[in-house]
PDB file of N, CA and C in Angstrom:
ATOM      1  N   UNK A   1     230.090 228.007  64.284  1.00  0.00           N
ATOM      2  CA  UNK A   1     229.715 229.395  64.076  1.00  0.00           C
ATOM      3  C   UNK A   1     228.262 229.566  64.488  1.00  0.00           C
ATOM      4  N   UNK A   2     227.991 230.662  65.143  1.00  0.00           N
ATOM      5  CA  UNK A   2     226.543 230.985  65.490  1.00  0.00           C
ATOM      6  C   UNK A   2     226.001 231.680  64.520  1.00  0.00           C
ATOM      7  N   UNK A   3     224.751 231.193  64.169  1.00  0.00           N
ATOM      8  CA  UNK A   3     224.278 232.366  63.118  1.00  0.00           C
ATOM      9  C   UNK A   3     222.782 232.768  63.541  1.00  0.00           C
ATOM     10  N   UNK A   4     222.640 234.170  63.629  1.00  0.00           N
ATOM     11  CA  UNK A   4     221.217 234.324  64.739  1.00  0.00           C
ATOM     12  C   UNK A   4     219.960 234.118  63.462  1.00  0.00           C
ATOM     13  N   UNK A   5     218.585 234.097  64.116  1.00  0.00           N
ATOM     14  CA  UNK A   5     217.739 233.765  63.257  1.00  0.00           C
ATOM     15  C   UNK A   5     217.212 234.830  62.545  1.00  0.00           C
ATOM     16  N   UNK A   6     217.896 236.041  62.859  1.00  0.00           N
ATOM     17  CA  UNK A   6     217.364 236.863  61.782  1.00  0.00           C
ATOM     18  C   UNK A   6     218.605 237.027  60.565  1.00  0.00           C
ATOM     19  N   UNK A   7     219.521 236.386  60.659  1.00  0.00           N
ATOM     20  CA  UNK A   7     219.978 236.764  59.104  1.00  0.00           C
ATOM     21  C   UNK A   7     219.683 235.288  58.328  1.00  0.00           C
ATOM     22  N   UNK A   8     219.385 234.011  59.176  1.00  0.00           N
ATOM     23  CA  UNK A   8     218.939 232.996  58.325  1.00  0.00           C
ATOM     24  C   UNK A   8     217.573 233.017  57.395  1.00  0.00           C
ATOM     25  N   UNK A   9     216.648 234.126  58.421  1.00  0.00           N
ATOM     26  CA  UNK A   9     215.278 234.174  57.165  1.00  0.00           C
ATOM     27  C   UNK A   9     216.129 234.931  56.141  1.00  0.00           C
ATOM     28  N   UNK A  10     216.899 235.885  55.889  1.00  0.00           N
ATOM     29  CA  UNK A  10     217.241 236.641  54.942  1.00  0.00           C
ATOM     30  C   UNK A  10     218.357 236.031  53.922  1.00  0.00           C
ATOM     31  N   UNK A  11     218.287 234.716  54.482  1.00  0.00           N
ATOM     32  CA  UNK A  11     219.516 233.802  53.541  1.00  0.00           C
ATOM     33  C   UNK A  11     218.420 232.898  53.261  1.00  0.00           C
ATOM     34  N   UNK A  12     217.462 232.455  53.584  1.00  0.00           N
ATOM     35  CA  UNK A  12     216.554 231.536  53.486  1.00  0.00           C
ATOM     36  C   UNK A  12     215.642 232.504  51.619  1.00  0.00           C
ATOM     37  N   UNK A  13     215.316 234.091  52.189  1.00  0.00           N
ATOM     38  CA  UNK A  13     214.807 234.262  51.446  1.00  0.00           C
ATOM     39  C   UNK A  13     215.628 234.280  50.092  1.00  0.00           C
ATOM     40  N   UNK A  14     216.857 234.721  50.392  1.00  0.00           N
ATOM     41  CA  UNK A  14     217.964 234.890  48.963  1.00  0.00           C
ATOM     42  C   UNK A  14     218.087 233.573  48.498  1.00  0.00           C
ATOM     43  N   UNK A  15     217.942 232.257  49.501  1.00  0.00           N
ATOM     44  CA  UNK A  15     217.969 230.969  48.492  1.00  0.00           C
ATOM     45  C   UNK A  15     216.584 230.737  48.204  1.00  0.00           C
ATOM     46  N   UNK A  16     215.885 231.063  48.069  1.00  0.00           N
ATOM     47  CA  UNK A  16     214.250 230.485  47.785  1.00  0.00           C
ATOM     48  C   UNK A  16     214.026 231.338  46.238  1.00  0.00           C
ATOM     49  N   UNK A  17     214.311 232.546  45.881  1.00  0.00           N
ATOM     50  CA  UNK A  17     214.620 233.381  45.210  1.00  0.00           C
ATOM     51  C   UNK A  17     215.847 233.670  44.240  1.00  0.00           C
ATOM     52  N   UNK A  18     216.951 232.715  44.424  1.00  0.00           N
ATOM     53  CA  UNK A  18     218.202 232.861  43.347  1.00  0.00           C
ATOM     54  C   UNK A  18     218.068 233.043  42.256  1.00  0.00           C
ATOM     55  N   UNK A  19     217.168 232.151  41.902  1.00  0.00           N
ATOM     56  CA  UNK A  19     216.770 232.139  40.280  1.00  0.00           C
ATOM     57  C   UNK A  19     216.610 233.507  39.691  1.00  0.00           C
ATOM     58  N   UNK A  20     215.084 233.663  40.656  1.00  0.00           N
ATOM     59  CA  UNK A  20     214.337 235.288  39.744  1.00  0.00           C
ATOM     60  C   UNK A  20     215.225 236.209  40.215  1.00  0.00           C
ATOM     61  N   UNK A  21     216.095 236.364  41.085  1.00  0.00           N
ATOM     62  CA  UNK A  21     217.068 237.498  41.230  1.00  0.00           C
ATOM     63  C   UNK A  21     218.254 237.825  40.342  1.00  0.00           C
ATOM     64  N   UNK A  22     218.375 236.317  40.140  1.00  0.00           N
ATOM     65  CA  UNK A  22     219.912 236.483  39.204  1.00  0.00           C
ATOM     66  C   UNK A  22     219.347 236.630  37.578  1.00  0.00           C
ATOM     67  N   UNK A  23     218.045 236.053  37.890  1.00  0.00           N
ATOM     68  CA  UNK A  23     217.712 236.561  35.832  1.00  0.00           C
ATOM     69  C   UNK A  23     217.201 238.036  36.173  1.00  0.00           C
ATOM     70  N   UNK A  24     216.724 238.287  36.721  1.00  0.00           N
ATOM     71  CA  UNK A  24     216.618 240.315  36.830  1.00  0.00           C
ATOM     72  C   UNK A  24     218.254 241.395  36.648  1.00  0.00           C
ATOM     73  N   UNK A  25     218.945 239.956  37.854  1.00  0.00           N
ATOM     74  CA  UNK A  25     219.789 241.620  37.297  1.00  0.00           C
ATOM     75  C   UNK A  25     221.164 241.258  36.061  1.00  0.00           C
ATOM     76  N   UNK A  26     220.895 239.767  35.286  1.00  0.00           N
ATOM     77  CA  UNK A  26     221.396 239.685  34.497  1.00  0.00           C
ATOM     78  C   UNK A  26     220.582 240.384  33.088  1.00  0.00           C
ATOM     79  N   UNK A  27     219.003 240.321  33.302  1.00  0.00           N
ATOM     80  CA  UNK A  27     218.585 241.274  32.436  1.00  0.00           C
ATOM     81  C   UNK A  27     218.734 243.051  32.843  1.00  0.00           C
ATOM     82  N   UNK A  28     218.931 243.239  33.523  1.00  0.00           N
ATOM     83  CA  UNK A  28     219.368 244.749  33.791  1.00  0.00           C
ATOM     84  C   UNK A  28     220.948 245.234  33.040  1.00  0.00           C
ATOM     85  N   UNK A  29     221.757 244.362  33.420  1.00  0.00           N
ATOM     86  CA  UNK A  29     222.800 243.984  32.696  1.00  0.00           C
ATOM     87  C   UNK A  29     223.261 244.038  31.451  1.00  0.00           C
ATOM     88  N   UNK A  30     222.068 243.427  30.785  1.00  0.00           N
ATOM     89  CA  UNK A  30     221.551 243.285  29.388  1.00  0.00           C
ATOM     90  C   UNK A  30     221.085 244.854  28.845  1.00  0.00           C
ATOM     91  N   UNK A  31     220.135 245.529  29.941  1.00  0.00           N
ATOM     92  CA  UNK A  31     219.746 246.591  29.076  1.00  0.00           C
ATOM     93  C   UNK A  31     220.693 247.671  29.513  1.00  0.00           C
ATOM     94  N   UNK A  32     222.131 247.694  30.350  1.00  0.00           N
ATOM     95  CA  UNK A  32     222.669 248.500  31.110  1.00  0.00           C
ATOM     96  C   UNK A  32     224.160 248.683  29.538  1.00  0.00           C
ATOM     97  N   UNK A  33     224.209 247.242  28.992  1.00  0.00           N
ATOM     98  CA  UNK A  33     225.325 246.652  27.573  1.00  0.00           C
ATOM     99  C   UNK A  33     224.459 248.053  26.384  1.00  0.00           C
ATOM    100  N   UNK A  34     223.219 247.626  26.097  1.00  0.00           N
ATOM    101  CA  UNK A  34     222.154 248.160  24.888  1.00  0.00           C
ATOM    102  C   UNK A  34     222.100 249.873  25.526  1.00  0.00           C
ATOM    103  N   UNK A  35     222.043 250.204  26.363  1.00  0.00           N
ATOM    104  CA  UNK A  35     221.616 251.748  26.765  1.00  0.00           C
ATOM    105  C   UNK A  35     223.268 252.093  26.237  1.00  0.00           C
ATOM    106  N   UNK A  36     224.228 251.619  26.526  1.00  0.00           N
ATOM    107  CA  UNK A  36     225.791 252.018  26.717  1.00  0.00           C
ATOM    108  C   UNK A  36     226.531 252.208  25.385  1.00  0.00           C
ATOM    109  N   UNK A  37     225.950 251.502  24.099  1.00  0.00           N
ATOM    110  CA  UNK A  37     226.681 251.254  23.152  1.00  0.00           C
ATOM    111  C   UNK A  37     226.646 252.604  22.402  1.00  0.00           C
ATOM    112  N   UNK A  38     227.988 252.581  21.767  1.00  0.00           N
ATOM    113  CA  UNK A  38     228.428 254.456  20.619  1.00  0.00           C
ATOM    114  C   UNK A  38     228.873 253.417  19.773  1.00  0.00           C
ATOM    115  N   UNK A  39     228.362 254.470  19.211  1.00  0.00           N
ATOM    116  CA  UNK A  39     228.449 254.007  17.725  1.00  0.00           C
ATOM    117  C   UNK A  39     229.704 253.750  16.912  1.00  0.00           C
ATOM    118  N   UNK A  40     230.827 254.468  17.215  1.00  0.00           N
ATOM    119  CA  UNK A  40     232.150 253.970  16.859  1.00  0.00           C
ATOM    120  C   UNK A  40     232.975 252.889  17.660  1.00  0.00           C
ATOM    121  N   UNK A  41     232.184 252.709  18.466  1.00  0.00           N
ATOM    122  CA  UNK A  41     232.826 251.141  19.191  1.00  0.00           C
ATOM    123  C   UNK A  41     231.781 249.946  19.235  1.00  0.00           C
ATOM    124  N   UNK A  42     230.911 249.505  18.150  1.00  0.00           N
ATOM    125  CA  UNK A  42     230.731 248.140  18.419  1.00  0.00           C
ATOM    126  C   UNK A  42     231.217 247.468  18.452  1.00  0.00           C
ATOM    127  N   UNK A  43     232.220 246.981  17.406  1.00  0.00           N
ATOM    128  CA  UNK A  43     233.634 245.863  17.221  1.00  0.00           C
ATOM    129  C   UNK A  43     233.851 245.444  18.638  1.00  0.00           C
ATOM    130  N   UNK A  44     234.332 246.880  19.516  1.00  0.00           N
ATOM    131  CA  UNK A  44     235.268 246.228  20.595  1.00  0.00           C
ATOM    132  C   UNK A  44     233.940 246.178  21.780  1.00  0.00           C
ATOM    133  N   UNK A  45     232.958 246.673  22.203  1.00  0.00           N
ATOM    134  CA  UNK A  45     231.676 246.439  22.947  1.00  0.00           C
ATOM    135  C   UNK A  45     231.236 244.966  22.900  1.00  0.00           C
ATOM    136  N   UNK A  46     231.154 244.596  21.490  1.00  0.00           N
ATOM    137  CA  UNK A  46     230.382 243.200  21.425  1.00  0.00           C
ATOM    138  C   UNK A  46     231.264 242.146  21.454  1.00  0.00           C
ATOM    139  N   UNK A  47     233.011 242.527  21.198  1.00  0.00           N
ATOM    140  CA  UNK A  47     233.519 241.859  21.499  1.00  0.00           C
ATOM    141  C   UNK A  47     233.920 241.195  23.156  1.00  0.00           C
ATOM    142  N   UNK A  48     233.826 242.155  23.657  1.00  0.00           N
ATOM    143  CA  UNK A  48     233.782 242.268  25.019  1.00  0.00           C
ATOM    144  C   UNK A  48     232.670 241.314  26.180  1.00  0.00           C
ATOM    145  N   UNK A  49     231.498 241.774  25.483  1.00  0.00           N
ATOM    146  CA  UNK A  49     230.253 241.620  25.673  1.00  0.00           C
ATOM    147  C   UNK A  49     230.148 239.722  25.099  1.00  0.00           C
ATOM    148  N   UNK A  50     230.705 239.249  23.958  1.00  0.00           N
ATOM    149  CA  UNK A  50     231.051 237.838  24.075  1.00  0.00           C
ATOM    150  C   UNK A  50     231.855 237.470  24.901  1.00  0.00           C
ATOM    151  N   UNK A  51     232.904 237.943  25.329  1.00  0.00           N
ATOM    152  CA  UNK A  51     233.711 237.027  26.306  1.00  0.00           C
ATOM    153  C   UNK A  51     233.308 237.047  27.294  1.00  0.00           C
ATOM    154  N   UNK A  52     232.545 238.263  27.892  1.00  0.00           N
ATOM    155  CA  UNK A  52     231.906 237.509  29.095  1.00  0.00           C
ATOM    156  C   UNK A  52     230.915 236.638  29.077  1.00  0.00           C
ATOM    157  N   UNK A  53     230.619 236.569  28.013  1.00  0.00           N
ATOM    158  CA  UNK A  53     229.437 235.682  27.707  1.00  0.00           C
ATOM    159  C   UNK A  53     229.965 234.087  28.196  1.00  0.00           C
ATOM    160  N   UNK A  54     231.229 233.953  27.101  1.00  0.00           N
ATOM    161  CA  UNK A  54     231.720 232.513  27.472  1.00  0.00           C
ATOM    162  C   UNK A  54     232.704 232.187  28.677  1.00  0.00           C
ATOM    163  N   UNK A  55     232.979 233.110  29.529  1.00  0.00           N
ATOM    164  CA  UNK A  55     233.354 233.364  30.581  1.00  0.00           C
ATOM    165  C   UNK A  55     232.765 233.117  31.811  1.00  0.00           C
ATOM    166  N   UNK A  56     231.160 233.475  31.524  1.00  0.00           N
ATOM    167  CA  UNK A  56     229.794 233.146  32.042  1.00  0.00           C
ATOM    168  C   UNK A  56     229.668 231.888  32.330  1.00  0.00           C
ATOM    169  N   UNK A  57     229.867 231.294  31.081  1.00  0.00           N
ATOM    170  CA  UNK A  57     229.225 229.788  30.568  1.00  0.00           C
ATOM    171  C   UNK A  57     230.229 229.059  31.529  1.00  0.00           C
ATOM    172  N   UNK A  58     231.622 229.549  31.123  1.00  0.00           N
ATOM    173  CA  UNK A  58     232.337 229.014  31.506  1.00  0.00           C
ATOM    174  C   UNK A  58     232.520 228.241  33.072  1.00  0.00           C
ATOM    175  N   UNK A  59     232.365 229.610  33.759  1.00  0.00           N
ATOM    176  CA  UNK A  59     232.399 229.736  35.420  1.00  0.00           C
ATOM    177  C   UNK A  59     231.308 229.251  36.367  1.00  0.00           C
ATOM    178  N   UNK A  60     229.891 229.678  35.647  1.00  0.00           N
ATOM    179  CA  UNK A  60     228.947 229.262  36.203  1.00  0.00           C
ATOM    180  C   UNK A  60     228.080 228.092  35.627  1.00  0.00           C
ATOM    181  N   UNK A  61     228.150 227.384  34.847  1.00  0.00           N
ATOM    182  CA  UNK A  61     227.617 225.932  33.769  1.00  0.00           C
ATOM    183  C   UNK A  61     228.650 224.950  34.554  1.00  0.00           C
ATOM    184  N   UNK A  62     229.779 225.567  34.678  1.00  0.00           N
ATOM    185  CA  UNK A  62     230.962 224.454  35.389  1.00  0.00           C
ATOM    186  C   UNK A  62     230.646 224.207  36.793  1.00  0.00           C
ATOM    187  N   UNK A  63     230.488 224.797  37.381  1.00  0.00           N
ATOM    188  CA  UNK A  63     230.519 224.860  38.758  1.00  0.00           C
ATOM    189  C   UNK A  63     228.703 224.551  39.209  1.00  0.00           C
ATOM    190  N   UNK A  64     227.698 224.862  38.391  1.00  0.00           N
ATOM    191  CA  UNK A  64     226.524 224.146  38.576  1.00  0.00           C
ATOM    192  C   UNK A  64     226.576 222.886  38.446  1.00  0.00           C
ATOM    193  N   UNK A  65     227.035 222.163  37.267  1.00  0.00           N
ATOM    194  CA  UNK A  65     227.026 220.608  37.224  1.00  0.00           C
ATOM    195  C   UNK A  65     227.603 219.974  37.839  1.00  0.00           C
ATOM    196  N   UNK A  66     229.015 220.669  38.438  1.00  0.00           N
ATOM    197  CA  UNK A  66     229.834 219.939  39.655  1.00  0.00           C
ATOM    198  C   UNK A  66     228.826 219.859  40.450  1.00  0.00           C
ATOM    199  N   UNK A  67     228.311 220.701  41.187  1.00  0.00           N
ATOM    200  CA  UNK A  67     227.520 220.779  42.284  1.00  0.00           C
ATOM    201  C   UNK A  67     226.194 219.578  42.061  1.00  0.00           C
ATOM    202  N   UNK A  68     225.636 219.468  40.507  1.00  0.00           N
ATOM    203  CA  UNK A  68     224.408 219.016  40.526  1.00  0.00           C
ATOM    204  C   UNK A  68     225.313 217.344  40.457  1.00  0.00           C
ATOM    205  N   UNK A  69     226.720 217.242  40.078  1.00  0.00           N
ATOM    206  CA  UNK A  69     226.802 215.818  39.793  1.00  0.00           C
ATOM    207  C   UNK A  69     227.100 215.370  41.177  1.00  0.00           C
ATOM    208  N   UNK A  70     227.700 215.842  42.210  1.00  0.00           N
ATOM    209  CA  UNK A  70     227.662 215.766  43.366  1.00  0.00           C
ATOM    210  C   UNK A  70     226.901 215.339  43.963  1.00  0.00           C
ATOM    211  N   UNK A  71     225.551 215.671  43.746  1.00  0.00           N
ATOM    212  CA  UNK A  71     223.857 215.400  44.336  1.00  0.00           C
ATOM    213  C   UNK A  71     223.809 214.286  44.117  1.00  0.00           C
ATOM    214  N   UNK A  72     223.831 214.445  42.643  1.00  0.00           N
ATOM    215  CA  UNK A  72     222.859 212.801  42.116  1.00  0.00           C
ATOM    216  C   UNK A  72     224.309 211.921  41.824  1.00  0.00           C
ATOM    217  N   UNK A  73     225.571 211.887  42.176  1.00  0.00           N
ATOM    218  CA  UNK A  73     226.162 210.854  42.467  1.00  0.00           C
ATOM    219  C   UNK A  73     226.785 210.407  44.030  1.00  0.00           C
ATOM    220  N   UNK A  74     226.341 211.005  44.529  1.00  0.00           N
ATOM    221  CA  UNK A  74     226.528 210.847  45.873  1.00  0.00           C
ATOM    222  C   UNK A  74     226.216 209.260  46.484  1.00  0.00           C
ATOM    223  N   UNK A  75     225.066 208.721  45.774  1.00  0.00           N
ATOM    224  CA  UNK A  75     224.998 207.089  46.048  1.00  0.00           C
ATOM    225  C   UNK A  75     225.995 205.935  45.735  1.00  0.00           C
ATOM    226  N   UNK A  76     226.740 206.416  44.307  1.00  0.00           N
ATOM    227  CA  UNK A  76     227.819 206.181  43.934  1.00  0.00           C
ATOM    228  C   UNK A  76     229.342 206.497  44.740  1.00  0.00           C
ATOM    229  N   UNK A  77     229.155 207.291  45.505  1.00  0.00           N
ATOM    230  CA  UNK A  77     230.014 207.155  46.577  1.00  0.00           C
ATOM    231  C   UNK A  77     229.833 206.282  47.737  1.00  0.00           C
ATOM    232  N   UNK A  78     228.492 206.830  48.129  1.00  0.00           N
ATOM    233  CA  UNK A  78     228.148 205.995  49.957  1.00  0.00           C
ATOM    234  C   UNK A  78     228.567 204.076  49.847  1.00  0.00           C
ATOM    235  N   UNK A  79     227.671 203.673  48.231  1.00  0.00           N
ATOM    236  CA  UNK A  79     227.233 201.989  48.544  1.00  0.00           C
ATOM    237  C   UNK A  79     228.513 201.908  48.330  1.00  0.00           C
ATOM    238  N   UNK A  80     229.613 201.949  47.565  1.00  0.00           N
ATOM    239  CA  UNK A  80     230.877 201.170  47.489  1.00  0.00           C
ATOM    240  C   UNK A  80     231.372 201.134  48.849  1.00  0.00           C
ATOM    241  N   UNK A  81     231.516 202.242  49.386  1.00  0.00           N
ATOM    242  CA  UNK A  81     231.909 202.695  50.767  1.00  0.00           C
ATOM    243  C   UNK A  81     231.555 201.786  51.699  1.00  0.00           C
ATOM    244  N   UNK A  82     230.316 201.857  51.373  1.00  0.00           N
ATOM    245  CA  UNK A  82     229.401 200.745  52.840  1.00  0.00           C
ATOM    246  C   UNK A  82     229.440 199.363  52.728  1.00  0.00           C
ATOM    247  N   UNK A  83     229.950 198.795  50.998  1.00  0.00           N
ATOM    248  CA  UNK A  83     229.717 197.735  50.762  1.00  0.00           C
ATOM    249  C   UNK A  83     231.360 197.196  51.392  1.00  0.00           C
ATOM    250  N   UNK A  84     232.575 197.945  51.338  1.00  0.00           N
ATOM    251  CA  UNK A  84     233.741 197.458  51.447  1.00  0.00           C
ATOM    252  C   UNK A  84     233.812 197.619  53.192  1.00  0.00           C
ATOM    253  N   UNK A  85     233.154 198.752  53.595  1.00  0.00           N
ATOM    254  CA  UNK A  85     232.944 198.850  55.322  1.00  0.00           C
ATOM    255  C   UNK A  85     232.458 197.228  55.974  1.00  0.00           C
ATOM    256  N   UNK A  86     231.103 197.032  55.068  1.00  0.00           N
ATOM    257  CA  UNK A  86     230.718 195.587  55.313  1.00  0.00           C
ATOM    258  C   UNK A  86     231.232 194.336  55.054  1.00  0.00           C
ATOM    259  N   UNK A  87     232.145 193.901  54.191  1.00  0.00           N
ATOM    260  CA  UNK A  87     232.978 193.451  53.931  1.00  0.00           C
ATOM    261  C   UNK A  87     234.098 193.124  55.076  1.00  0.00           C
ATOM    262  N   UNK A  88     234.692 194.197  55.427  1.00  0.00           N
ATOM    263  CA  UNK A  88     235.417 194.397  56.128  1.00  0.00           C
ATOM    264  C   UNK A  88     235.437 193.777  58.059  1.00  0.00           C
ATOM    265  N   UNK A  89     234.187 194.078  58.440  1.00  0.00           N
ATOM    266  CA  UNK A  89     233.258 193.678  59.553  1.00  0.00           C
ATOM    267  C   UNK A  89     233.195 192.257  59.212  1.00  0.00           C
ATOM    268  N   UNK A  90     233.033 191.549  58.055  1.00  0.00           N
ATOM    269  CA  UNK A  90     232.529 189.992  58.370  1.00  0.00           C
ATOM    270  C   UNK A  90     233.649 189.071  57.810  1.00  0.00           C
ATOM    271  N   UNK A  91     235.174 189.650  57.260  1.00  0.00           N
ATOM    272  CA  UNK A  91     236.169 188.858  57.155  1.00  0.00           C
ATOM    273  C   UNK A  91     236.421 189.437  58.628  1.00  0.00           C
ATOM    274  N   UNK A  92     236.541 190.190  59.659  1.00  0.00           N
ATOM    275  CA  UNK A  92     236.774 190.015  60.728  1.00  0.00           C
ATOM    276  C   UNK A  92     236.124 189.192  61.497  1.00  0.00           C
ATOM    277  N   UNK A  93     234.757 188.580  61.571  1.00  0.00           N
ATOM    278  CA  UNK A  93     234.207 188.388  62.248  1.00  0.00           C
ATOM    279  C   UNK A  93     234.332 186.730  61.287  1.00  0.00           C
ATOM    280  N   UNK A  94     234.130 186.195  60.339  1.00  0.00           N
ATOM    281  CA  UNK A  94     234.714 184.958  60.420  1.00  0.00           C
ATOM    282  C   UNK A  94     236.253 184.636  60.401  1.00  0.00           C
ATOM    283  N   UNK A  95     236.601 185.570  60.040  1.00  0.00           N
ATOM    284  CA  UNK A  95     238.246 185.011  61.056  1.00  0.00           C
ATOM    285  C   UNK A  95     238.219 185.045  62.282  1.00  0.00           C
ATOM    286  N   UNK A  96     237.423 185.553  63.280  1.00  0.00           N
ATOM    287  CA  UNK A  96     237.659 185.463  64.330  1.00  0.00           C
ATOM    288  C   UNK A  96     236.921 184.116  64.586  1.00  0.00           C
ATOM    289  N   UNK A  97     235.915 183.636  63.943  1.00  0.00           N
ATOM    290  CA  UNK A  97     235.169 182.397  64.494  1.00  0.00           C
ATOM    291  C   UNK A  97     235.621 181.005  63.684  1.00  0.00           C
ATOM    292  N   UNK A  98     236.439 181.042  62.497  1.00  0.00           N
ATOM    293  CA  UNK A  98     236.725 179.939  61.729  1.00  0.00           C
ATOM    294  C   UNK A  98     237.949 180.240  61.506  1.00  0.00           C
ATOM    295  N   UNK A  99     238.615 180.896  61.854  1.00  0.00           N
ATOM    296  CA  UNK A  99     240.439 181.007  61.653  1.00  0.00           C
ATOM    297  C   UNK A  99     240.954 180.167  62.202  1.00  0.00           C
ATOM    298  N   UNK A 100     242.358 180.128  61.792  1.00  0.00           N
ATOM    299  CA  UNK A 100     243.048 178.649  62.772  1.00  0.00           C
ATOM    300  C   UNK A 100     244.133 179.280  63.067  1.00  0.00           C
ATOM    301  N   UNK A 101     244.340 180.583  63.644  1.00  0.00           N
ATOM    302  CA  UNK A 101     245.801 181.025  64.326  1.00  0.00           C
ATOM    303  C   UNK A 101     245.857 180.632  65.766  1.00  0.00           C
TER     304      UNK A 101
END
């Protein structure tokens, strides 16, 4: 895929920035819940207002630590990998020089 260099500064800037963007408009969010509430529906507002909460937790806590265990176990993938790759290379290579077929 080609991607020209003017929408990469503008993806460059949205990843340099995720953080303070997504806590702004999760606090907007916040005051968009508090401006909205009547008074004969808290029960079902705050009930509401929890499940997305753990819905939140749910979707995005899950899918960050996948991503972060990914990172930092990634070595745990490569050396087994490289160690059985290497392995592999030098039972070939002394069977080929000390085998007796």
């Amino acid at each position: 895929a080609v991607v020209s260099t003017q929408s990469t500064g503008y993806l460059n800037k949205l990843a340099n920035y995720h953080r303070f963007i997504s806590y702004w408009l999760y606090l907007g969010g916040f005051i968009a819940f508090v401006l909205s509430l009547q008074k004969k529906k808290y029960m079902v507002q705050f009930t509401l207002f929890g499940w997305t909460h753990i819905v939140l937790l749910c979707c995005v806590v899950q899918s960050h630590l996948i991503i972060q265990n990914c990172f930092e176990g990634l070595y745990w993938l490569l050396y087994p990998a490289s160690m059985v790759i290497c392995n592999d290379i030098m039972a070939y290579f002394f069977g080929f020089f000390f085998g007796r077929t």
